[in-house]
PDB file of N, CA and C in Angstrom:
ATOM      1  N   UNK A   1     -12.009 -27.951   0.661  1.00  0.00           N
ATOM      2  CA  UNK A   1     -13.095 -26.996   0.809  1.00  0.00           C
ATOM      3  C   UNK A   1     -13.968 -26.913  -0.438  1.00  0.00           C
ATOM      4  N   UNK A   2     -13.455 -27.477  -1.797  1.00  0.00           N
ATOM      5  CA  UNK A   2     -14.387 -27.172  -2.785  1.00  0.00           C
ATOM      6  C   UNK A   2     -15.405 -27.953  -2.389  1.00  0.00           C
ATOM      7  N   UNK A   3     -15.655 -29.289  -1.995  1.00  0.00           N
ATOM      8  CA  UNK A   3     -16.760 -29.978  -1.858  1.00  0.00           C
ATOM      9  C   UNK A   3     -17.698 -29.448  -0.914  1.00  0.00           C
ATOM     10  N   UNK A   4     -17.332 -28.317   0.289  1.00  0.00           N
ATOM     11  CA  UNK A   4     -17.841 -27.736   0.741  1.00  0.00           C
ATOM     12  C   UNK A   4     -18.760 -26.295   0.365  1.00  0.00           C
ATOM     13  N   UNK A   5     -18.017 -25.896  -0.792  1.00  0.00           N
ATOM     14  CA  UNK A   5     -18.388 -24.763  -1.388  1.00  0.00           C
ATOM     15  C   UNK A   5     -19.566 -25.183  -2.226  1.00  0.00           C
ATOM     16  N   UNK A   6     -19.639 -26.127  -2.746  1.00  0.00           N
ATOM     17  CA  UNK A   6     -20.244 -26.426  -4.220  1.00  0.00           C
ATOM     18  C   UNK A   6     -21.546 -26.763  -3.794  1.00  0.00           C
ATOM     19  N   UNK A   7     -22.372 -26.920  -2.617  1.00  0.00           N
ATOM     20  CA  UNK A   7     -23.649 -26.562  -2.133  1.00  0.00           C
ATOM     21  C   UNK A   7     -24.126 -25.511  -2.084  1.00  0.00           C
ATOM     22  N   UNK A   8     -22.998 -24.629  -1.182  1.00  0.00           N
ATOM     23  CA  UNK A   8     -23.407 -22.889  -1.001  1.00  0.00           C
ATOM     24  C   UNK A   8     -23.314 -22.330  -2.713  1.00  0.00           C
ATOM     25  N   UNK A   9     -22.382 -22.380  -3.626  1.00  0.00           N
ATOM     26  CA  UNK A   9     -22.120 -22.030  -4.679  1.00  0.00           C
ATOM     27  C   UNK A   9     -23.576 -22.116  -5.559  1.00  0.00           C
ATOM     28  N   UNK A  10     -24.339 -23.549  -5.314  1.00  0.00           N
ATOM     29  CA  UNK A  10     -25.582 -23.511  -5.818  1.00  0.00           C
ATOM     30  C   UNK A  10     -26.924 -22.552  -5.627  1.00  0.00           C
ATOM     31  N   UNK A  11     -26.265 -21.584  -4.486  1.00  0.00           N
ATOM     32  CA  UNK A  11     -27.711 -21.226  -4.081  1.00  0.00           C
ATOM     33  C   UNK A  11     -27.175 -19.482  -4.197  1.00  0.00           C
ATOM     34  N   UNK A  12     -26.410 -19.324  -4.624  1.00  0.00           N
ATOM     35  CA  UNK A  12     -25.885 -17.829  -4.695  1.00  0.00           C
ATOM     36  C   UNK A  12     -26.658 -16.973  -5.550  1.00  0.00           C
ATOM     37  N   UNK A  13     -26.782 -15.473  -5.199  1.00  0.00           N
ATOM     38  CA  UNK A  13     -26.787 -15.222  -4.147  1.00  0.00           C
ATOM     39  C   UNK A  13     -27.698 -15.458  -3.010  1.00  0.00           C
ATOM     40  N   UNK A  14     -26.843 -15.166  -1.803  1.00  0.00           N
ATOM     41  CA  UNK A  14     -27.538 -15.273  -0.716  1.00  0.00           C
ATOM     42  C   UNK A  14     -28.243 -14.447  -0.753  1.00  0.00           C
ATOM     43  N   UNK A  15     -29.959 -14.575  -0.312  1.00  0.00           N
ATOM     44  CA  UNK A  15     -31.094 -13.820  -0.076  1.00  0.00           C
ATOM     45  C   UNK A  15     -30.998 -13.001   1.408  1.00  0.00           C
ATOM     46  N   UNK A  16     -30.739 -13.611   1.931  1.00  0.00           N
ATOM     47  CA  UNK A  16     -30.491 -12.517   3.615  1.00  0.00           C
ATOM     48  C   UNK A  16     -29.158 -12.859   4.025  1.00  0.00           C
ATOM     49  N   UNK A  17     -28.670 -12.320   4.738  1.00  0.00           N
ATOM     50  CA  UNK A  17     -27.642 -12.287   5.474  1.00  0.00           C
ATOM     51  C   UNK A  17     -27.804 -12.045   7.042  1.00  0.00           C
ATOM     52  N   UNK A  18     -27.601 -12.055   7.729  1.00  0.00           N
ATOM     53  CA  UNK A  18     -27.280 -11.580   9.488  1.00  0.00           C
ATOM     54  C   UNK A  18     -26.426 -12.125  10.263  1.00  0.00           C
ATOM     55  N   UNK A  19     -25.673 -10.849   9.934  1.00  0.00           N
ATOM     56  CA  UNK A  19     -24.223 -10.979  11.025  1.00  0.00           C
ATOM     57  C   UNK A  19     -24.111 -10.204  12.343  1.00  0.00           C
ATOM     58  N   UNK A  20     -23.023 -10.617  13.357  1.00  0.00           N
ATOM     59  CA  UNK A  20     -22.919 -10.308  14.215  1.00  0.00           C
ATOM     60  C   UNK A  20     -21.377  -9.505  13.845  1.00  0.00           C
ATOM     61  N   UNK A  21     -20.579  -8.441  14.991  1.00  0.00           N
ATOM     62  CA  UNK A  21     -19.552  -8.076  14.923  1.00  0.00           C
ATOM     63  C   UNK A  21     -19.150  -8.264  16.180  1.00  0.00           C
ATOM     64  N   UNK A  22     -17.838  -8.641  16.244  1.00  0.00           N
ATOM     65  CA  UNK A  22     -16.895  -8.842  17.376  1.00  0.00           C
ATOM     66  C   UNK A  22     -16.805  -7.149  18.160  1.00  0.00           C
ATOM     67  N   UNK A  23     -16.164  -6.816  19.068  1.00  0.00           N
ATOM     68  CA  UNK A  23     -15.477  -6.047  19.292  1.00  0.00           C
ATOM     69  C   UNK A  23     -14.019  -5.300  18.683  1.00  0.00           C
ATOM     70  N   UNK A  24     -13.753  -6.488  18.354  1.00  0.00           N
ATOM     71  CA  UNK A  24     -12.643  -6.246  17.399  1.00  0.00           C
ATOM     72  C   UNK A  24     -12.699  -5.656  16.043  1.00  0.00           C
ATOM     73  N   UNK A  25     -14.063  -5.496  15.881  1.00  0.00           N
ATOM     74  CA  UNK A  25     -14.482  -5.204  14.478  1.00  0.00           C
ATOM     75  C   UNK A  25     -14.664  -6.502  13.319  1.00  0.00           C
ATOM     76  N   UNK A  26     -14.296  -7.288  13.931  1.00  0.00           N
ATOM     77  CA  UNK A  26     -14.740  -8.679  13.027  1.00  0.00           C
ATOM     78  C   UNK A  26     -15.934  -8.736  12.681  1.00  0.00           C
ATOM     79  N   UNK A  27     -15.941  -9.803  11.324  1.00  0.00           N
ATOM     80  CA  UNK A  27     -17.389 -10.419  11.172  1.00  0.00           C
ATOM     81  C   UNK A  27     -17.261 -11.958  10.271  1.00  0.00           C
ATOM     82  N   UNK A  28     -18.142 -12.770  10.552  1.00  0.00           N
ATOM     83  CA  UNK A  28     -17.745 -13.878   9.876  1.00  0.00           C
ATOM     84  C   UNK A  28     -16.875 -14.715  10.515  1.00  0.00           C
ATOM     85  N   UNK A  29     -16.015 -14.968  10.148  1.00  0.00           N
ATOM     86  CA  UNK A  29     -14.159 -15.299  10.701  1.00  0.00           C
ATOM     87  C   UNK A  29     -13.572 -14.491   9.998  1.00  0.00           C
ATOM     88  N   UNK A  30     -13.692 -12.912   9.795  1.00  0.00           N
ATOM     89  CA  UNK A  30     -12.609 -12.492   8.837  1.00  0.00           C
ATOM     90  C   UNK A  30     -12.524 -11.832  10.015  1.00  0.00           C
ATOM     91  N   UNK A  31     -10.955 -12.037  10.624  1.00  0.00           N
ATOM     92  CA  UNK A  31     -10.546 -11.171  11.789  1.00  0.00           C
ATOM     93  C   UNK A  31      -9.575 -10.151  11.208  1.00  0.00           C
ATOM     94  N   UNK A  32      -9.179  -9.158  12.137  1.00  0.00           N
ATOM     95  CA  UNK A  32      -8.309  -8.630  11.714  1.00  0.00           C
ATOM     96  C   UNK A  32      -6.798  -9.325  12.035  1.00  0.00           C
ATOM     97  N   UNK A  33      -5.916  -9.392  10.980  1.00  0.00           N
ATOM     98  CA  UNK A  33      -4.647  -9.919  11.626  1.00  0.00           C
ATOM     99  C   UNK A  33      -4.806 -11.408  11.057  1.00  0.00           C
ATOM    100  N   UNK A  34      -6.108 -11.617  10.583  1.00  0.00           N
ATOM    101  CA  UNK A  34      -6.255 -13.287  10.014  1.00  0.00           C
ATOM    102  C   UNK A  34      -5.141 -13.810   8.932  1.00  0.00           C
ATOM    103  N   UNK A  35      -4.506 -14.628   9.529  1.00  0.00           N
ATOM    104  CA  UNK A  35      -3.700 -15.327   8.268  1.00  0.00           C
ATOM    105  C   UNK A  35      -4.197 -15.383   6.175  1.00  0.00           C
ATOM    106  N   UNK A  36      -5.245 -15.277   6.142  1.00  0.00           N
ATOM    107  CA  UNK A  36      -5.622 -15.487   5.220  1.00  0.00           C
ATOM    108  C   UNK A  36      -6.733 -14.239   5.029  1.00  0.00           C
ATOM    109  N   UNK A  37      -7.099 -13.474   5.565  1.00  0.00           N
ATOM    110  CA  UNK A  37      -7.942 -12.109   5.529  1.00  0.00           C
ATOM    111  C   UNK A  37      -7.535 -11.323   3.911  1.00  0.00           C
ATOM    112  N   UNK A  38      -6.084 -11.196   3.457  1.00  0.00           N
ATOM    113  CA  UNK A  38      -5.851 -10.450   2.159  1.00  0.00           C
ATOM    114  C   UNK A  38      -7.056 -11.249   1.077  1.00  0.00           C
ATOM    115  N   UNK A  39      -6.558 -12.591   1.054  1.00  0.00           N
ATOM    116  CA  UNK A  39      -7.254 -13.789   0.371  1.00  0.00           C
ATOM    117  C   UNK A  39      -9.188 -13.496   0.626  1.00  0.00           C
ATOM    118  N   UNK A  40      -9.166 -13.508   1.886  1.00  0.00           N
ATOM    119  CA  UNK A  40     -11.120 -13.436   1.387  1.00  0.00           C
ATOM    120  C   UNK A  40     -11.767 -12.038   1.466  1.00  0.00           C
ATOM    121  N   UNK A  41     -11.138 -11.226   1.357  1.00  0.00           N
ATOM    122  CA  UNK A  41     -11.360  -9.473   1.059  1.00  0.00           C
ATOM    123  C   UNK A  41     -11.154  -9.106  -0.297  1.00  0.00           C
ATOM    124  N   UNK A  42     -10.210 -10.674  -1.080  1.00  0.00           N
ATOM    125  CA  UNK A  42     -10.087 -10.334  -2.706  1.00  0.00           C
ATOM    126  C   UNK A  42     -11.612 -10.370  -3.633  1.00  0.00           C
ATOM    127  N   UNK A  43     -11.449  -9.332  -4.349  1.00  0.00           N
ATOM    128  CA  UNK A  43     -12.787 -10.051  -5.098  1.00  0.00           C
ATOM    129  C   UNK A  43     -12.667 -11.141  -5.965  1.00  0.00           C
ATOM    130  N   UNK A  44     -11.827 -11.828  -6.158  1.00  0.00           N
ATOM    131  CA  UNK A  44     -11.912 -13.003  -6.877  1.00  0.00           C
ATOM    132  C   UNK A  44     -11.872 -14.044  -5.878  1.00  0.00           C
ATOM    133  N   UNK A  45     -12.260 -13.828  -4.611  1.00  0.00           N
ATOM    134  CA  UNK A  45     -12.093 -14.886  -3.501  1.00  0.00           C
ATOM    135  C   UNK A  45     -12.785 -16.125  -3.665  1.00  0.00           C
ATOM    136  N   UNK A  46     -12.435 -17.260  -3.367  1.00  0.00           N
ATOM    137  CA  UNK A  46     -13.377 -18.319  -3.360  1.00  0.00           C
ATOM    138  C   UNK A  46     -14.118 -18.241  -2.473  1.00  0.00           C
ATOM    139  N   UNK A  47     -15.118 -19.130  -2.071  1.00  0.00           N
ATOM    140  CA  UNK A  47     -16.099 -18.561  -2.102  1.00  0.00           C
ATOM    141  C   UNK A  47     -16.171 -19.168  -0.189  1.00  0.00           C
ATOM    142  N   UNK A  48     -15.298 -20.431   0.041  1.00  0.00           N
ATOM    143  CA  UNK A  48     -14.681 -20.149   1.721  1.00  0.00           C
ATOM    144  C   UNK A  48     -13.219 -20.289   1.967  1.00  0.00           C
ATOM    145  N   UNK A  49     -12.857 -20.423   2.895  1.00  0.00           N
ATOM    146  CA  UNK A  49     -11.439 -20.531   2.935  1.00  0.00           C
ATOM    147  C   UNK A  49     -11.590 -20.447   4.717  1.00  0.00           C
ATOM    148  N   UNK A  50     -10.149 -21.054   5.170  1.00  0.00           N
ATOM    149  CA  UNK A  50      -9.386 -21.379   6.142  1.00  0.00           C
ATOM    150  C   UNK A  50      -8.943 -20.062   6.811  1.00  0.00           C
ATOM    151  N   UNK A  51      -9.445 -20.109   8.769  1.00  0.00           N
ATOM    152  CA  UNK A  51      -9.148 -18.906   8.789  1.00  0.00           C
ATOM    153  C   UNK A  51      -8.636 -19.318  10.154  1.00  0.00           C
ATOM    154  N   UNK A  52      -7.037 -18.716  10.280  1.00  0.00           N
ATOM    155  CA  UNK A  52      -6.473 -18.804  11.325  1.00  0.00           C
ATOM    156  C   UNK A  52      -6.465 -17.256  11.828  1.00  0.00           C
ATOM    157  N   UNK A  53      -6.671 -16.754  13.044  1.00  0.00           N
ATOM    158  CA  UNK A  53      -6.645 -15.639  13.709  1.00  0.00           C
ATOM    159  C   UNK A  53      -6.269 -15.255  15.117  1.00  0.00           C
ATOM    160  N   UNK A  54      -5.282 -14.487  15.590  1.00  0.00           N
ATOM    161  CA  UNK A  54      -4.893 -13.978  17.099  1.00  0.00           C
ATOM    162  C   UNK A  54      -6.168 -14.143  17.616  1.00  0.00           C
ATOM    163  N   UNK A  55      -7.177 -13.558  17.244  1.00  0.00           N
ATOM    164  CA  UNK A  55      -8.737 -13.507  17.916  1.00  0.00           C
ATOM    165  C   UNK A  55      -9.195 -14.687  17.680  1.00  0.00           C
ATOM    166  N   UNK A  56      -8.992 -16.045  17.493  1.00  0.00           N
ATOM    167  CA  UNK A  56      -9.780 -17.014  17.180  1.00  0.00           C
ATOM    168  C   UNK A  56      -9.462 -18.020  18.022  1.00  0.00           C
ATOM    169  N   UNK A  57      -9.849 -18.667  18.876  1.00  0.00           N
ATOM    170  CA  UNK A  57      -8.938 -19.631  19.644  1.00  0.00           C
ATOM    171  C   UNK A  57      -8.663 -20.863  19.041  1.00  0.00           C
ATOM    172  N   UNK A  58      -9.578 -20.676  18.072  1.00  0.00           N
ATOM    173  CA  UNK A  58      -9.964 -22.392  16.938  1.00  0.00           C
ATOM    174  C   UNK A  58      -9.542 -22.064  15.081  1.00  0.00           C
ATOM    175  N   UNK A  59      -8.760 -22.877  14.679  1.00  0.00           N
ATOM    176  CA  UNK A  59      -8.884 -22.370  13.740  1.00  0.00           C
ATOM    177  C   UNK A  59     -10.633 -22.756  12.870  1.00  0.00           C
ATOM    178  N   UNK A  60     -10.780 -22.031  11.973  1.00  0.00           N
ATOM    179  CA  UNK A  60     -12.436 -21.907  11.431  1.00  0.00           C
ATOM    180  C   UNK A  60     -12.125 -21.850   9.888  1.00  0.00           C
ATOM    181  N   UNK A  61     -13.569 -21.639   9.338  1.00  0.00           N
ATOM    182  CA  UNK A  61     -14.052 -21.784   7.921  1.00  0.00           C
ATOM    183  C   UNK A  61     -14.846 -20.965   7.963  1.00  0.00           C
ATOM    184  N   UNK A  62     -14.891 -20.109   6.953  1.00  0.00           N
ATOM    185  CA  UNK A  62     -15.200 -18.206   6.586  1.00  0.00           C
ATOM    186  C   UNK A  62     -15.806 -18.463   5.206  1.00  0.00           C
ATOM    187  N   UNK A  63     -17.104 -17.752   4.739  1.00  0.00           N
ATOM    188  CA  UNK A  63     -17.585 -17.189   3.671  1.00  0.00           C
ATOM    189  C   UNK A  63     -16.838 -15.968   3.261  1.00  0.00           C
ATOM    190  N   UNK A  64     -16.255 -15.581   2.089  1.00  0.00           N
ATOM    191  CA  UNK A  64     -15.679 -14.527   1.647  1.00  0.00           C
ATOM    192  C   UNK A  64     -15.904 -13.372   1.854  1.00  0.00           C
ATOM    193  N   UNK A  65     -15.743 -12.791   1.866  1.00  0.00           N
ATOM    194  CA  UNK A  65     -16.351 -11.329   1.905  1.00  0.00           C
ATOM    195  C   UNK A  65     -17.258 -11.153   0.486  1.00  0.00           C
ATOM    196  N   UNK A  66     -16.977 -11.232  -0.700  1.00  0.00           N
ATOM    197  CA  UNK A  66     -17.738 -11.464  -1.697  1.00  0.00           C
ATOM    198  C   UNK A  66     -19.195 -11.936  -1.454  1.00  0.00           C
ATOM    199  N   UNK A  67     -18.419 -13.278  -1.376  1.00  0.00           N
ATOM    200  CA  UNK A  67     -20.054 -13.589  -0.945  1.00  0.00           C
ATOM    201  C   UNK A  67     -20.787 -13.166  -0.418  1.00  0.00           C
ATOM    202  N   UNK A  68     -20.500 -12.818   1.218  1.00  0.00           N
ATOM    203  CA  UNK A  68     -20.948 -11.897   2.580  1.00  0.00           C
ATOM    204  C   UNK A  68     -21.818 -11.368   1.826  1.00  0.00           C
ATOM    205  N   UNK A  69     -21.054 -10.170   1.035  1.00  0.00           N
ATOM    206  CA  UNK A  69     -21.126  -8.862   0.564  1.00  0.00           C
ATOM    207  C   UNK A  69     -22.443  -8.917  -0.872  1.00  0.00           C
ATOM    208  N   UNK A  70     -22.192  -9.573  -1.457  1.00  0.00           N
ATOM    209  CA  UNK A  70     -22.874 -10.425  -2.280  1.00  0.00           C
ATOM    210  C   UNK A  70     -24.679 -10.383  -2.017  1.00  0.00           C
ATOM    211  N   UNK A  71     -25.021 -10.292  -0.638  1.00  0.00           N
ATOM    212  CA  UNK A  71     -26.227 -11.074  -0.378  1.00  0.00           C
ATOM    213  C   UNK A  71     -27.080  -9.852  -0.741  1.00  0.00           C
ATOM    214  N   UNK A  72     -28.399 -10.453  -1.099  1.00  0.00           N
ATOM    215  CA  UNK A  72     -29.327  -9.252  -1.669  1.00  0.00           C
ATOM    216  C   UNK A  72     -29.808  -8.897  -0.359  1.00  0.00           C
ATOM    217  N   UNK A  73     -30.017  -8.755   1.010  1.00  0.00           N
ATOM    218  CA  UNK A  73     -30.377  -8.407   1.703  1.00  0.00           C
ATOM    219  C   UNK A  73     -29.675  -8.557   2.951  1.00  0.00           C
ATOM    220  N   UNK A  74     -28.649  -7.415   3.442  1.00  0.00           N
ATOM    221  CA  UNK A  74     -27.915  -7.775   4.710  1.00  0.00           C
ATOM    222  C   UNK A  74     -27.993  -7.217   5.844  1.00  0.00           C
ATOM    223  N   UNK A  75     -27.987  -7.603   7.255  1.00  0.00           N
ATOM    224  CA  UNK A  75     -28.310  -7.411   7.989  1.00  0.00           C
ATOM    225  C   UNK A  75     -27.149  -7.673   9.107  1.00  0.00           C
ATOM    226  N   UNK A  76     -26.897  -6.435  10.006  1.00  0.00           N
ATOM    227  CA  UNK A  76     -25.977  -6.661  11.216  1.00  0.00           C
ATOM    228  C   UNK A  76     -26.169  -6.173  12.315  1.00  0.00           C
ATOM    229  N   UNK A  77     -26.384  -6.901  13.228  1.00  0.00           N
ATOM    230  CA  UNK A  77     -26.901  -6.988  14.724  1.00  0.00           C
ATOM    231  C   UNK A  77     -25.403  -6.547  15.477  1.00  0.00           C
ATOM    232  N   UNK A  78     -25.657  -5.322  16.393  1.00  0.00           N
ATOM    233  CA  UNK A  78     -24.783  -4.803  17.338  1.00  0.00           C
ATOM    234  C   UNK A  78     -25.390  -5.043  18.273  1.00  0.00           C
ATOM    235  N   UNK A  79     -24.695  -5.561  19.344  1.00  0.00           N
ATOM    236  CA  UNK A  79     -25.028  -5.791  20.956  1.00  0.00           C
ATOM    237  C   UNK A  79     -24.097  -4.918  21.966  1.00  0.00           C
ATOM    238  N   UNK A  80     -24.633  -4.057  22.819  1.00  0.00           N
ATOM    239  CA  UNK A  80     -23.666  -3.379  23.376  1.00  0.00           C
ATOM    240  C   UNK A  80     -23.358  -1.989  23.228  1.00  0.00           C
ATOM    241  N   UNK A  81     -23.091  -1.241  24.085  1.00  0.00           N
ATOM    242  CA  UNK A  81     -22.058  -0.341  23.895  1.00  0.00           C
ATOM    243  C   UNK A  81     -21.077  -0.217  23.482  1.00  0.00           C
ATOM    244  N   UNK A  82     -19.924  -1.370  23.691  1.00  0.00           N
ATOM    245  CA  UNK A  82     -18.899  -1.523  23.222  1.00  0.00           C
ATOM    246  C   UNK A  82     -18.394  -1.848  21.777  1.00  0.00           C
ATOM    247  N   UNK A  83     -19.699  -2.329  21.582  1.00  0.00           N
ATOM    248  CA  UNK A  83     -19.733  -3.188  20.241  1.00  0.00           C
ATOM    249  C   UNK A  83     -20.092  -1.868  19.127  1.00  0.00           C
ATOM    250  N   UNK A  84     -21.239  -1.587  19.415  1.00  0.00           N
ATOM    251  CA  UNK A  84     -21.535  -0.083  18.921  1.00  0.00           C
ATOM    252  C   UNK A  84     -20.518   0.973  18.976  1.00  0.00           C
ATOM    253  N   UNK A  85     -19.952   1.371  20.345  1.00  0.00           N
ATOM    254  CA  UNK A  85     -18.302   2.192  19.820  1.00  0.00           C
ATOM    255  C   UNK A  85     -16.889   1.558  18.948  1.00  0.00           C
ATOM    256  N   UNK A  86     -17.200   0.362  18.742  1.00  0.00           N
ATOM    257  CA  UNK A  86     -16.259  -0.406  17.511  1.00  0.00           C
ATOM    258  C   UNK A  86     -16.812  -0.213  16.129  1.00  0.00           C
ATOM    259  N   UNK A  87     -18.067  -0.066  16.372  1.00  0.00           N
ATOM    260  CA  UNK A  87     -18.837   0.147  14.862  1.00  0.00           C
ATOM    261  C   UNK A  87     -18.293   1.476  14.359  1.00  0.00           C
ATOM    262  N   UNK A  88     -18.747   1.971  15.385  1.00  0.00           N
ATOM    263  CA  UNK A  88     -19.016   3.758  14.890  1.00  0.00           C
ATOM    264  C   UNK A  88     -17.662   3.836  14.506  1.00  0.00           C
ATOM    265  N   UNK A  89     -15.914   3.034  15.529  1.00  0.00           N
ATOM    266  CA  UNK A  89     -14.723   3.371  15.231  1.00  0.00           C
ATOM    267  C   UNK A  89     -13.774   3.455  13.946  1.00  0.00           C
ATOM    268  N   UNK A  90     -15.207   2.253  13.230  1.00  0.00           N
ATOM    269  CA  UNK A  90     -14.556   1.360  12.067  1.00  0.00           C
ATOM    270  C   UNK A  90     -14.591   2.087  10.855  1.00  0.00           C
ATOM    271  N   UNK A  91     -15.847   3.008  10.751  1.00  0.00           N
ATOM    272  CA  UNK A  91     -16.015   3.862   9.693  1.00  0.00           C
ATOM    273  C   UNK A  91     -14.766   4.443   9.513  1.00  0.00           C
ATOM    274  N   UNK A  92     -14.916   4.547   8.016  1.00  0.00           N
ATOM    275  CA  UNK A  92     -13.466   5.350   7.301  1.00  0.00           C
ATOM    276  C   UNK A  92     -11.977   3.766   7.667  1.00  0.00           C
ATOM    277  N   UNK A  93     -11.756   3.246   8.429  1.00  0.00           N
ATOM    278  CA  UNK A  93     -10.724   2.271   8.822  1.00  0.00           C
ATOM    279  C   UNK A  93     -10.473   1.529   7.430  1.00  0.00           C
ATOM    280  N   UNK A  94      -9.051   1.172   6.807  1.00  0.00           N
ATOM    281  CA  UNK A  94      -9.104   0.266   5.966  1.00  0.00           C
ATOM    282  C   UNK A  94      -9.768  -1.192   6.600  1.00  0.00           C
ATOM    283  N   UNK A  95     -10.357  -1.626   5.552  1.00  0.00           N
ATOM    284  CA  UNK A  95     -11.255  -3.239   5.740  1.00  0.00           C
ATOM    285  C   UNK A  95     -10.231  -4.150   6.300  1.00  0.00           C
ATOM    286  N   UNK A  96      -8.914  -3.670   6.071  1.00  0.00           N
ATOM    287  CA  UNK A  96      -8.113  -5.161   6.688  1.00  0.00           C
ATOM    288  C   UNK A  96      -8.015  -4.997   8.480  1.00  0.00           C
ATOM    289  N   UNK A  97      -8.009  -3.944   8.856  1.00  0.00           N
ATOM    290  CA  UNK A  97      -8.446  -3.293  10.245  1.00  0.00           C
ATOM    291  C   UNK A  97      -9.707  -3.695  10.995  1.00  0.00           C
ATOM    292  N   UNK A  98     -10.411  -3.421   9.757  1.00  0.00           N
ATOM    293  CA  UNK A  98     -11.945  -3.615  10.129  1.00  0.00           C
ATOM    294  C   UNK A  98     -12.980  -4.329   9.619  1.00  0.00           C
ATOM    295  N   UNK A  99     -12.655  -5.244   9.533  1.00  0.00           N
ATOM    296  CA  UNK A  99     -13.403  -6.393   8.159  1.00  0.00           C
ATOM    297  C   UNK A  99     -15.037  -6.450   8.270  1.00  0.00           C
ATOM    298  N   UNK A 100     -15.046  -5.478   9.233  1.00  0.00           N
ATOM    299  CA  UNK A 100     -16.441  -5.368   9.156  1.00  0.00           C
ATOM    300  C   UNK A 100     -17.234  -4.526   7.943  1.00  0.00           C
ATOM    301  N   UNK A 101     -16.232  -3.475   7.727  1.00  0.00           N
ATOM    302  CA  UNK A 101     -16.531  -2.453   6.816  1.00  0.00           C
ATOM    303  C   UNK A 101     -16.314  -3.226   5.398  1.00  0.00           C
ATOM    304  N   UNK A 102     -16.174  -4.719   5.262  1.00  0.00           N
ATOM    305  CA  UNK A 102     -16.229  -5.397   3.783  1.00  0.00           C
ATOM    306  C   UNK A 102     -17.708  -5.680   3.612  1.00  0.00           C
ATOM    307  N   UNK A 103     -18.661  -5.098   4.918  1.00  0.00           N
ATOM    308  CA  UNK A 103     -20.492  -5.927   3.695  1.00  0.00           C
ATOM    309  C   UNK A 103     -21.098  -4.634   4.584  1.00  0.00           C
ATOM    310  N   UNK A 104     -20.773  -3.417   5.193  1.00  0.00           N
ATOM    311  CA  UNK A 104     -21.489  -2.345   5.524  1.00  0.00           C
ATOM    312  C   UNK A 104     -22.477  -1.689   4.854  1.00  0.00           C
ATOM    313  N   UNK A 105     -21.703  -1.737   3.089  1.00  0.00           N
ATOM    314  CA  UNK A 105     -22.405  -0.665   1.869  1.00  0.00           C
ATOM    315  C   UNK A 105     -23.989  -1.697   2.144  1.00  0.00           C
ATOM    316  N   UNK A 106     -24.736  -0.772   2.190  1.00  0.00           N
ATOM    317  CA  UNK A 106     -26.218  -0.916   1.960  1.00  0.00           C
ATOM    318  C   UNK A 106     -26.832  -2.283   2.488  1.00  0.00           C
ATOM    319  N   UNK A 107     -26.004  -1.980   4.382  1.00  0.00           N
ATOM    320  CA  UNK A 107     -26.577  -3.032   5.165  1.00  0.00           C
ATOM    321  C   UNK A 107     -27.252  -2.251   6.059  1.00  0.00           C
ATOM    322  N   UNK A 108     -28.546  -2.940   6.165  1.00  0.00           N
ATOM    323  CA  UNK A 108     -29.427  -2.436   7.834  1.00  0.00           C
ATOM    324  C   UNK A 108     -28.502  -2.848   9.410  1.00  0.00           C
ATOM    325  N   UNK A 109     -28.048  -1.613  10.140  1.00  0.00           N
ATOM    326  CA  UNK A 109     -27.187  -2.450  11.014  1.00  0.00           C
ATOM    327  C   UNK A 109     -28.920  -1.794  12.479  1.00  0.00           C
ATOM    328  N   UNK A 110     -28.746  -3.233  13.234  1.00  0.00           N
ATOM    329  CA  UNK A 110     -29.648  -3.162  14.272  1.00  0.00           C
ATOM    330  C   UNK A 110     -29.069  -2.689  15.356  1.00  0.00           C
ATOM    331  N   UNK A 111     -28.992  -2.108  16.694  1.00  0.00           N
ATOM    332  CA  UNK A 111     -28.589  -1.646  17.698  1.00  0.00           C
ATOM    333  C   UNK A 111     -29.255  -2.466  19.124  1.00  0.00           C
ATOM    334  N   UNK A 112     -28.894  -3.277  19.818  1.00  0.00           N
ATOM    335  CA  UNK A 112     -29.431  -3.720  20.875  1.00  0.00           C
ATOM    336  C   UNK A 112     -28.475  -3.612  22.410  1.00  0.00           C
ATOM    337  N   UNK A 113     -29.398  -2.880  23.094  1.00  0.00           N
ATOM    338  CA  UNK A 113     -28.488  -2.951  24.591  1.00  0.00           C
ATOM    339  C   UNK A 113     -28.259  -3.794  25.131  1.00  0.00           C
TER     340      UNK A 113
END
C-alpha cells in the first residue's frame, strides 16, 4: 500500500471531500466491526490501509480517518430517511460504532429524499 499512498500523500491536504454514509453509520470503508477500524481512527494512521468488514462483501482499501478528517472542505451527502435516522442516531455514539462521527466536526452534511 505505500506505493499506493505516496501519490495521495503528495497532494495532502485534501481540498474537498464528499462522502456518502451507509446505514450502518459507515463512511469510506471504515465500517463498524472492521478488522482494522482501531488502526485507521488512530491519529497516527497511515494514510490507507486494508479493510475487512461484516458489512463489506469485498474486502477494500480505506483513506484514514485522518486524512478523511484532514480535508479543508468536507462534505456528506445523506440519502433517505433511513440514512438520515442513522445520522441523527450516531451523534454522541463512540466513533468505533459510528465511524461516521470520525470527519462530522465542521462538515456540511446535505439531506436528500
Amino acid at each position: 500500500l505505500t506505493d499506493l499512498a505516496k501519490p495521495i500523500e503528495a497532494v495532502l491536504p485534501l481540498a474537498v471531500l464528499l462522502l456518502g454514509m451507509g446505514a450502518d453509520r459507515h463512511t469510506a470503508s471504515l465500517f463498524p466491526g472492521a478488522d482494522r477500524l482501531t488502526d485507521a481512527l488512530a491519529h497516527d494512521a497511515p494514510t490507507l490501509l486494508p479493510m475487512r468488514a461484516p458489512g463489506a462483501a469485498e474486502p477494500r482499501i480505506t483513506l484514514s480517518a485522518p486524512v478523511l478528517n484532514g480535508a479543508l472542505c468536507k462534505h456528506v451527502l445523506i440519502l433517505g430517511a433511513d440514512k438520515r435516522a442513522a445520522l441523527e442516531s450516531a451523534r454522541g455514539v463512540p466513533v468505533e460504532e459510528a465511524p461516521i462521527n470520525a470527519v462530522l466536526d465542521e462538515a456540511y452534511v446535505h439531506w436528500a429524499e
